[in-house]
C-alpha atoms as a PDB file:
ATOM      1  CA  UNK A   1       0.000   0.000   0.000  1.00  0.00           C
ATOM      2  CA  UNK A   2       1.804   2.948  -1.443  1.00  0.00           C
ATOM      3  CA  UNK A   3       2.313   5.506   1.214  1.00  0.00           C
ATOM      4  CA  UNK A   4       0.499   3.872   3.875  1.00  0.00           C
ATOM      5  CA  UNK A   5       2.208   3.451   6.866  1.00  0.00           C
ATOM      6  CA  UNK A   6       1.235  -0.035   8.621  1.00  0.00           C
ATOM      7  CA  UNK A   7       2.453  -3.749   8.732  1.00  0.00           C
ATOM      8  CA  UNK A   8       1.819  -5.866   5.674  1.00  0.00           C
ATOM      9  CA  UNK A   9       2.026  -9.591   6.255  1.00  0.00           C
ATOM     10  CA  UNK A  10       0.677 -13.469   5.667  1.00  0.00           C
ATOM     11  CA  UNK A  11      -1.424 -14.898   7.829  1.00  0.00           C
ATOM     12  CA  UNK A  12      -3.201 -18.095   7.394  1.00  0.00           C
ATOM     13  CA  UNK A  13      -7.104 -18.829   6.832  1.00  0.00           C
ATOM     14  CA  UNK A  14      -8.766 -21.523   8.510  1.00  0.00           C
ATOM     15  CA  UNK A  15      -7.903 -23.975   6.225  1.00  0.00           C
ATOM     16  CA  UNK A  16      -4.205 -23.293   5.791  1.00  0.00           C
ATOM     17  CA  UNK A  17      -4.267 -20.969   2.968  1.00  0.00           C
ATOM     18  CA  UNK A  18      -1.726 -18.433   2.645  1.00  0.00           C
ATOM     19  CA  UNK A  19      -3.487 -14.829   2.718  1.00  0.00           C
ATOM     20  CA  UNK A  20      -1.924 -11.494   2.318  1.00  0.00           C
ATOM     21  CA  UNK A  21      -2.917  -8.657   4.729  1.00  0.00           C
ATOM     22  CA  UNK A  22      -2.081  -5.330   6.497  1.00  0.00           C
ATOM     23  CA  UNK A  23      -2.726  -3.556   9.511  1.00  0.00           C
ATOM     24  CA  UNK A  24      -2.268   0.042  10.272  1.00  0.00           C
ATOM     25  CA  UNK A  25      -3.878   2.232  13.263  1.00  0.00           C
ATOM     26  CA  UNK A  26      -4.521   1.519  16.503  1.00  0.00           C
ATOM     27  CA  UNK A  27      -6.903   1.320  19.633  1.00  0.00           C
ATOM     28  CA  UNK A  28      -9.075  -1.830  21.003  1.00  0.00           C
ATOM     29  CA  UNK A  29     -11.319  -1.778  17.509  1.00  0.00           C
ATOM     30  CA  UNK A  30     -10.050  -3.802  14.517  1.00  0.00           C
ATOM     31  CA  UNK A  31     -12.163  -3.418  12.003  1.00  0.00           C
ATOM     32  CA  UNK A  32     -11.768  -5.764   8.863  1.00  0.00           C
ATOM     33  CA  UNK A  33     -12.368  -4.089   5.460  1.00  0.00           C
ATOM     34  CA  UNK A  34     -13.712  -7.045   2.772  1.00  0.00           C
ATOM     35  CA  UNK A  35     -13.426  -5.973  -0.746  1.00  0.00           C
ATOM     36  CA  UNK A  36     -15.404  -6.274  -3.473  1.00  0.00           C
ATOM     37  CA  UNK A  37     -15.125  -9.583  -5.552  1.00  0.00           C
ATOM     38  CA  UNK A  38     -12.443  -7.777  -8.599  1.00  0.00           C
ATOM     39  CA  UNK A  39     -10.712  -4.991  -5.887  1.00  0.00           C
ATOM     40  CA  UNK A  40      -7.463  -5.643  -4.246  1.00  0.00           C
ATOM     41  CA  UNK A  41      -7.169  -4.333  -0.587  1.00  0.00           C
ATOM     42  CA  UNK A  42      -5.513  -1.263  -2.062  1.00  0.00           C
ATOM     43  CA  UNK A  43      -9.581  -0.216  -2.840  1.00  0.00           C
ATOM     44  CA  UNK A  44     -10.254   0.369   0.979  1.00  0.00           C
ATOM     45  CA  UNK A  45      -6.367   2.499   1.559  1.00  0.00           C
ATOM     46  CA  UNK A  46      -8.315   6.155   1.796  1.00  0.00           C
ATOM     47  CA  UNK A  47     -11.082   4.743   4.268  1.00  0.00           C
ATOM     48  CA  UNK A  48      -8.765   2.783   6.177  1.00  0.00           C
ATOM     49  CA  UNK A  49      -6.421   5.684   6.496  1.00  0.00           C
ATOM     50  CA  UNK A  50      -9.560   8.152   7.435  1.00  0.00           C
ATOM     51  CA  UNK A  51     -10.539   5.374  10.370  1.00  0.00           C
ATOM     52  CA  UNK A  52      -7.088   4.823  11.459  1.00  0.00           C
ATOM     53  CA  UNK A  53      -7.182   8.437  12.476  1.00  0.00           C
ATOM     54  CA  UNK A  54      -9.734   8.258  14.022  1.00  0.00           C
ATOM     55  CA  UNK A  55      -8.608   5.705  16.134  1.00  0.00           C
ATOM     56  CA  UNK A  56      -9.940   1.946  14.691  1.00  0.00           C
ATOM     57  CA  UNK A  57      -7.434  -0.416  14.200  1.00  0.00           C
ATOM     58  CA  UNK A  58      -7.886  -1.675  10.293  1.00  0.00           C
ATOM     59  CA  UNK A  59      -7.177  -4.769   8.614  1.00  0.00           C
ATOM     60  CA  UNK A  60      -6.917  -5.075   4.800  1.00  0.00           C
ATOM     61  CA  UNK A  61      -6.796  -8.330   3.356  1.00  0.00           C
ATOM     62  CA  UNK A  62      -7.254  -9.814  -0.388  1.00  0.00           C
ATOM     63  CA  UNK A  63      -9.416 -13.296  -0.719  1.00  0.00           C
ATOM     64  CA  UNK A  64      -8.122 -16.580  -1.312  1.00  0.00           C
ATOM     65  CA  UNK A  65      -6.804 -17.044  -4.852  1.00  0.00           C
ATOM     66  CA  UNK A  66      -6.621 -13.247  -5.514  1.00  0.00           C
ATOM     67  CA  UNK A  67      -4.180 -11.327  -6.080  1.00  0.00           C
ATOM     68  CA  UNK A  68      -1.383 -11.909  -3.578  1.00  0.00           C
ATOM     69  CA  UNK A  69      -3.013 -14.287  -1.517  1.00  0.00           C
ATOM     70  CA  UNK A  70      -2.503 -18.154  -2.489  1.00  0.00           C
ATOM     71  CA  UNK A  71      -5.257 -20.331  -4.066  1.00  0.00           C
ATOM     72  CA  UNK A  72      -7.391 -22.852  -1.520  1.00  0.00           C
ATOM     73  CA  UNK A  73      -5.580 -25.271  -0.038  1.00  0.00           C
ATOM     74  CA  UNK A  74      -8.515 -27.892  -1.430  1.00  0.00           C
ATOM     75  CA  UNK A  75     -10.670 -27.848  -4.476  1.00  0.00           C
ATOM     76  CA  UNK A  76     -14.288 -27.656  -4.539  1.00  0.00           C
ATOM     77  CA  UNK A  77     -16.375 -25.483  -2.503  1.00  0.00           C
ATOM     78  CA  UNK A  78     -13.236 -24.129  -0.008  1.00  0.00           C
ATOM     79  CA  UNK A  79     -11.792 -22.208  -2.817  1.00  0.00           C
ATOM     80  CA  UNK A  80     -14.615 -19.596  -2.734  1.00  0.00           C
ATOM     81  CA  UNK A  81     -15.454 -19.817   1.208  1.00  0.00           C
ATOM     82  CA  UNK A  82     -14.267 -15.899   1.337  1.00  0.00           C
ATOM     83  CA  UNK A  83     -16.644 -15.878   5.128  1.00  0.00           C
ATOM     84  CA  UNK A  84     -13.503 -18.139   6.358  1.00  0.00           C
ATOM     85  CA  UNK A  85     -11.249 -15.656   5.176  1.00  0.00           C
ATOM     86  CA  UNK A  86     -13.210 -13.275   7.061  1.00  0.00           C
ATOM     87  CA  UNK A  87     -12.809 -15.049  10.571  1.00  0.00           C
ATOM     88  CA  UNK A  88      -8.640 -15.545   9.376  1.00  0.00           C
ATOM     89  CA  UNK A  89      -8.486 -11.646   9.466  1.00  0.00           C
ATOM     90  CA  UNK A  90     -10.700 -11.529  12.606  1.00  0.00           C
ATOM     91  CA  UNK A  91      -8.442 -13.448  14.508  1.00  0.00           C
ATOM     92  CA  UNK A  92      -5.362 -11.624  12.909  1.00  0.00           C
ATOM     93  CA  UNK A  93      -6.389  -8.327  14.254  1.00  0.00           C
ATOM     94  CA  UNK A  94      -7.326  -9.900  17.715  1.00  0.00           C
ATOM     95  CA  UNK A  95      -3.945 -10.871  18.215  1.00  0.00           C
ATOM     96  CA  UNK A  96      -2.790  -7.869  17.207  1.00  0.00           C
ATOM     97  CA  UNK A  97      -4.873  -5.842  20.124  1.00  0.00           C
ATOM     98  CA  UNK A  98      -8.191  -5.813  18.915  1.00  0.00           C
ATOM     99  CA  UNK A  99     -10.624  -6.477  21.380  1.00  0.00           C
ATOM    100  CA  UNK A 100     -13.756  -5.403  19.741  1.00  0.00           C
ATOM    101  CA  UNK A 101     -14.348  -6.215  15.958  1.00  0.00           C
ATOM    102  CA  UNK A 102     -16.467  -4.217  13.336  1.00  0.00           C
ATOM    103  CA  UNK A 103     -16.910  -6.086  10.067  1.00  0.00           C
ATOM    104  CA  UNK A 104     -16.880  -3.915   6.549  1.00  0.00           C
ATOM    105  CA  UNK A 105     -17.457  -4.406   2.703  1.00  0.00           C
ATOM    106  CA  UNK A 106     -18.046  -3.172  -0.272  1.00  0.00           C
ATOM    107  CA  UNK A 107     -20.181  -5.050  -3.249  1.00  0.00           C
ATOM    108  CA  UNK A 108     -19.424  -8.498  -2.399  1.00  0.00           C
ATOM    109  CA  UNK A 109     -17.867  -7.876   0.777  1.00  0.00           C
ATOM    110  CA  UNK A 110     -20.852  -6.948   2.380  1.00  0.00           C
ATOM    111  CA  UNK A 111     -22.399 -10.475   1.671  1.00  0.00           C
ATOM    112  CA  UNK A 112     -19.218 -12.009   2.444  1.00  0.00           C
ATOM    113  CA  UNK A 113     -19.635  -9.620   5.869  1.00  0.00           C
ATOM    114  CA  UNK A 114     -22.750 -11.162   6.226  1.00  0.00           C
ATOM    115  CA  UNK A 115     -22.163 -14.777   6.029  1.00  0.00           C
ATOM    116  CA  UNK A 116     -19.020 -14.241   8.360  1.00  0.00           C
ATOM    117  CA  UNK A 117     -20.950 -12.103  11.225  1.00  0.00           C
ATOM    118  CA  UNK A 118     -22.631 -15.137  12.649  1.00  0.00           C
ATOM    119  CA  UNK A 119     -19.529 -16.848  13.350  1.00  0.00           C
ATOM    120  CA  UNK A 120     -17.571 -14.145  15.234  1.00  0.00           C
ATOM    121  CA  UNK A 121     -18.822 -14.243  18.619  1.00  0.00           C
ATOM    122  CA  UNK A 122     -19.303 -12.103  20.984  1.00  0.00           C
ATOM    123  CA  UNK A 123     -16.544  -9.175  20.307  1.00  0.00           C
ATOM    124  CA  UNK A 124     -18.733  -8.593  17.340  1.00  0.00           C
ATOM    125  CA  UNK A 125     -20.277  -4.926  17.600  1.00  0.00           C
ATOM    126  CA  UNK A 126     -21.432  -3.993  13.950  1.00  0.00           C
ATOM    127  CA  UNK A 127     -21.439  -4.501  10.420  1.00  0.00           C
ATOM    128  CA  UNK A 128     -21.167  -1.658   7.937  1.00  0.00           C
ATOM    129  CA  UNK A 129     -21.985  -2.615   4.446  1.00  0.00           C
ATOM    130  CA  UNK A 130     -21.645  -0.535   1.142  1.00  0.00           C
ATOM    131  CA  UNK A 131     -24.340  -1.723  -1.660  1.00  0.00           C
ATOM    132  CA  UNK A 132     -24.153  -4.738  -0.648  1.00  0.00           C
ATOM    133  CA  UNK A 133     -24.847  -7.494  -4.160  1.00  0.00           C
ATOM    134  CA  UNK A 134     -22.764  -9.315  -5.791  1.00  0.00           C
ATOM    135  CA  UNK A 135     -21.099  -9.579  -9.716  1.00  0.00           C
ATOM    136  CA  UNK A 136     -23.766 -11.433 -10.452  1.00  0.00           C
ATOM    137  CA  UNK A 137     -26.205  -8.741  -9.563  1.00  0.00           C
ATOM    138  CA  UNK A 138     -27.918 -10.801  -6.576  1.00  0.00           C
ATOM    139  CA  UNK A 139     -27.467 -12.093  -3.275  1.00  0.00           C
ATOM    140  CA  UNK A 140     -25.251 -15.167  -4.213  1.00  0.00           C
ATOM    141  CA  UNK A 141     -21.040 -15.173  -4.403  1.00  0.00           C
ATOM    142  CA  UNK A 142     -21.388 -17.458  -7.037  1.00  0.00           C
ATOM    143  CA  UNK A 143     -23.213 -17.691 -10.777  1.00  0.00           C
ATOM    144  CA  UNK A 144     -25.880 -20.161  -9.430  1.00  0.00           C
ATOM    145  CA  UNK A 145     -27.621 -20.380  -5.995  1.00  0.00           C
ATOM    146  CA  UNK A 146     -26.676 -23.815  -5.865  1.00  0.00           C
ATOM    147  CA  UNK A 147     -23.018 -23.454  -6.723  1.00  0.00           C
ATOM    148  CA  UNK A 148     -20.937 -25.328  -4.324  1.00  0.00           C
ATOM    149  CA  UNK A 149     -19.024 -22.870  -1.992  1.00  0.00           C
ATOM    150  CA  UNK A 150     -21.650 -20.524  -2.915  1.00  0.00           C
ATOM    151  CA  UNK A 151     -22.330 -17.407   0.344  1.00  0.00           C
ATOM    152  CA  UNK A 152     -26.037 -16.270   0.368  1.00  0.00           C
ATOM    153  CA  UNK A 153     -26.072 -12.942   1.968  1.00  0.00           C
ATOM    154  CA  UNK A 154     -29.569 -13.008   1.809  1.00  0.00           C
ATOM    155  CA  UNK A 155     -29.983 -15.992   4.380  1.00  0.00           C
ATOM    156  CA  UNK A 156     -26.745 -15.009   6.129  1.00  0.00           C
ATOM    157  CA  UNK A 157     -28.525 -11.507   6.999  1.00  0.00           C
ATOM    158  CA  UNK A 158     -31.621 -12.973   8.041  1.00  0.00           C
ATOM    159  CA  UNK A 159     -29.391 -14.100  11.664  1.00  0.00           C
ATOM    160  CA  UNK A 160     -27.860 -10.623  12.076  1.00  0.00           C
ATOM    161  CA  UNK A 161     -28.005  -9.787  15.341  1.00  0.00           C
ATOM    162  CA  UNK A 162     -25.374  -6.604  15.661  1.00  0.00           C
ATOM    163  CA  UNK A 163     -25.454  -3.098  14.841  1.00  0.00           C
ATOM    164  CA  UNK A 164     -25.974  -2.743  10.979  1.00  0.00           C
ATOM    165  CA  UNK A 165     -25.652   0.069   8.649  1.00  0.00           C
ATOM    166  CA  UNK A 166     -26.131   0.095   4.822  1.00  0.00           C
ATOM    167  CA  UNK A 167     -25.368   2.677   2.653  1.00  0.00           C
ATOM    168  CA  UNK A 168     -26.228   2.468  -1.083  1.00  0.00           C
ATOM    169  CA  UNK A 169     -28.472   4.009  -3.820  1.00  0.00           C
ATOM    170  CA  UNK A 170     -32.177   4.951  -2.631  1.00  0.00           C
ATOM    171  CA  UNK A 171     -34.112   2.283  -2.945  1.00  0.00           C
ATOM    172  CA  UNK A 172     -31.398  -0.115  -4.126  1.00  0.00           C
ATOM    173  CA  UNK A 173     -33.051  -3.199  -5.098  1.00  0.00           C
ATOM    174  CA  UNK A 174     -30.773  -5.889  -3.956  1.00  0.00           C
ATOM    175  CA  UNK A 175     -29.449  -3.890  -0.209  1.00  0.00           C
ATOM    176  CA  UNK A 176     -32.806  -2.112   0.314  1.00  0.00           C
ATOM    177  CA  UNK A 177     -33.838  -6.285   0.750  1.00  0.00           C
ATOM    178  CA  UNK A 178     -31.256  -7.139   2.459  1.00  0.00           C
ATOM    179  CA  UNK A 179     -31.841  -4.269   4.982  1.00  0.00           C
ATOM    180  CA  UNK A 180     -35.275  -5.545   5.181  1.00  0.00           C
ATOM    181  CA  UNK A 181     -34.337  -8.879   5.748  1.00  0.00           C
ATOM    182  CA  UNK A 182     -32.070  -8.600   8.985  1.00  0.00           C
ATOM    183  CA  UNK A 183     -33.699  -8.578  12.317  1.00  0.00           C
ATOM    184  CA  UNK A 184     -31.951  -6.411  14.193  1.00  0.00           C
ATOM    185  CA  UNK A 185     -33.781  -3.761  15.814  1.00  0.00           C
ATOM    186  CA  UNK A 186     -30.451  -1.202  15.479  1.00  0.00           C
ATOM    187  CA  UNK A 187     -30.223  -0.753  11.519  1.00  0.00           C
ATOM    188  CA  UNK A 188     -29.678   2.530   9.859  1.00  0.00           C
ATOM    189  CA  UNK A 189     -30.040   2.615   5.582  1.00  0.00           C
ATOM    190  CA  UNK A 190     -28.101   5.635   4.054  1.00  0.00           C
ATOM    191  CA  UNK A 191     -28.946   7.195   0.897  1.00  0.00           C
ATOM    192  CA  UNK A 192     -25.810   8.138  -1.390  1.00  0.00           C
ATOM    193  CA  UNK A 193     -25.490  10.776  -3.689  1.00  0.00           C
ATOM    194  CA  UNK A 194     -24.326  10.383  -7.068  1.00  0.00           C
ATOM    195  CA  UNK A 195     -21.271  11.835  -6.288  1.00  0.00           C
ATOM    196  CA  UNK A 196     -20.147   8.818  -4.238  1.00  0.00           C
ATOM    197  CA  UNK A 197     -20.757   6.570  -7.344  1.00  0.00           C
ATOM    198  CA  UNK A 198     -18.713   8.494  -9.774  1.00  0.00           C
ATOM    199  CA  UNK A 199     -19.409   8.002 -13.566  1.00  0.00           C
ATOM    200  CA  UNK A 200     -22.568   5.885 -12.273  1.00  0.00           C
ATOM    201  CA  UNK A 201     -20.444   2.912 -11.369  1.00  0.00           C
ATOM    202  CA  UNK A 202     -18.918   1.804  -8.283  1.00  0.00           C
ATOM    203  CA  UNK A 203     -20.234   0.974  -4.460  1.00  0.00           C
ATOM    204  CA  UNK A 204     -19.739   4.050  -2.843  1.00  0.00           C
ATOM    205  CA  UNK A 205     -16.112   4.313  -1.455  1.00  0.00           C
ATOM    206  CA  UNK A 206     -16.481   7.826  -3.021  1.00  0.00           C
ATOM    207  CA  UNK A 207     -17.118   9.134   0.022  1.00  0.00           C
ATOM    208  CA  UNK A 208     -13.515   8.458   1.156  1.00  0.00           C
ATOM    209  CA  UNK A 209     -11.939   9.527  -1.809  1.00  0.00           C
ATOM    210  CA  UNK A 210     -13.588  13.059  -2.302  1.00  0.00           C
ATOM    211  CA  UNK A 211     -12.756  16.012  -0.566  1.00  0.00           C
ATOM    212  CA  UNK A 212     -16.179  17.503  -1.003  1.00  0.00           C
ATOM    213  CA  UNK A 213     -18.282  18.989   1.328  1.00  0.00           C
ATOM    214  CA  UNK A 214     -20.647  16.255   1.020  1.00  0.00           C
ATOM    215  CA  UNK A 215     -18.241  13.334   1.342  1.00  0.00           C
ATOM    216  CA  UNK A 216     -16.716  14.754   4.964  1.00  0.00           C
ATOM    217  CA  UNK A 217     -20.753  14.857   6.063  1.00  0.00           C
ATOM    218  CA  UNK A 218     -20.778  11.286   5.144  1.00  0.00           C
ATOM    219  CA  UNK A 219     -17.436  10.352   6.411  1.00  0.00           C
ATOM    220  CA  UNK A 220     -18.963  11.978   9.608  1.00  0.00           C
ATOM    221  CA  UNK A 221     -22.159   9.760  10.197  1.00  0.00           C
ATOM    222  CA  UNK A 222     -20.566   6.532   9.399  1.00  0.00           C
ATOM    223  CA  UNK A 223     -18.215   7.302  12.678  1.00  0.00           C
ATOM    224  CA  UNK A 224     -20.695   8.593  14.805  1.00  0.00           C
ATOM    225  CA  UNK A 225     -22.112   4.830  13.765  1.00  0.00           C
ATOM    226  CA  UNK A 226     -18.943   3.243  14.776  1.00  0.00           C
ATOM    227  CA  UNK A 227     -18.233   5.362  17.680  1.00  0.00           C
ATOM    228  CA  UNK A 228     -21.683   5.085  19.259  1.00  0.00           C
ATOM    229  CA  UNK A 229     -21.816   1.235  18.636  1.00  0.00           C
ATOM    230  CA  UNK A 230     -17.962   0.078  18.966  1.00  0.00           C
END
């Protein structure tokens, strides 16, 4: 990460695969940052860098058979089990001083968030997700529903029980259900300009990368979220 200061390293997923990751910040918060499914970690550098200051500790980290992390250690329906990634980078950033964890994607990410969120335990406080749907513009990781290794955020968000936040298009089609879906009584939707999906594409990081007027007022909400919750 170009001009971020922090400690990049491998750590190892559940199953033994070799993933590549970084820290930087401090304080008792970790929160991991999930990409979406064709980012590296490099996408999440400005909001890490913005939460680091204010003092989370962040965790970066690419999937399993992207980029610089290795491939599955087994075939089949491990090599796309990105939720055990998830709990990998969890316990990363616990034993780096994290005592409380915050879980947060973008795009696929936020499924991936999802699926991962019931298996954290306790130090669990939220889960921030940015319009949350996958390439395949649904619910599902994978092509087909049925696709072995497959994550569906819809069921996974149906046994949230944290602290949520979702912030995407109004009325979204694919997070304004998932929203609906999850049961927790402490949810908060936000509606994104257009500015924070620049050129009409993207999930919303925009908000990090601008130094507009409106991005700082959104910068500002999501860590009164964090802050009030973490």
């Amino acid at each position: 990460m170009p001009g971020v200061a922090g400690e990049v390293f491998y750590f190892q997923a559940l199953d033994g695969t070799r993933l590549d990751g970084a820290v930087l910040g401090s304080g008792s918060v970790g929160v991991v940052l999930s990409n979406n499914h064709d980012q590296d970690l490099c996408q999440w550098v400005a909001g890490a860098r913005l939460l680091a200051a204010a003092g989370f500790r962040m965790f970066l980290y690419d999937y399993r058979g992207t980029w610089l992390s290795n491939s599955a250690v087994s075939l089949g329906a491990d090599s796309t089990r990105y939720d055990d990634d998830v709990l990998a980078a969890v316990a990363a950033i616990k034993a780096r001083g994290a005592s409380r964890v915050v879980l947060m994607g973008d795009g696929m990410g936020g499924l991936v968030s999802f699926a991962a969120a019931a298996r954290v335990g306790k130090s669990l406080r939220a889960v921030v997700a940015f319009s949350p749907f996958s390439f395949y513009n649904t619910t599902d990781t994978q092509p087909s529903h049925s696709d072995p290794g497959n994550i569906d955020g819809l069921a996974a968000v149906r046994s949230l029980r944290v602290a949520l936040m979702v912030l995407a298009m109004p009325d979204d089609k694919i997070p304004t259900l998932l929203y609906a879906a999850a049961p927790t009584s402490d949810k908060t939707y936000i509606d994104l300009p257009p500015e924070a999906f620049p050129g009409g594409g993207g999930f919303g990081l925009e908000i990090f990368n601008s130094d507009g007027s409106w991005a700082h007022s959104y910068q500002r909400t999501l860590l009164q979220f964090l802050a009030a919750r973490a």
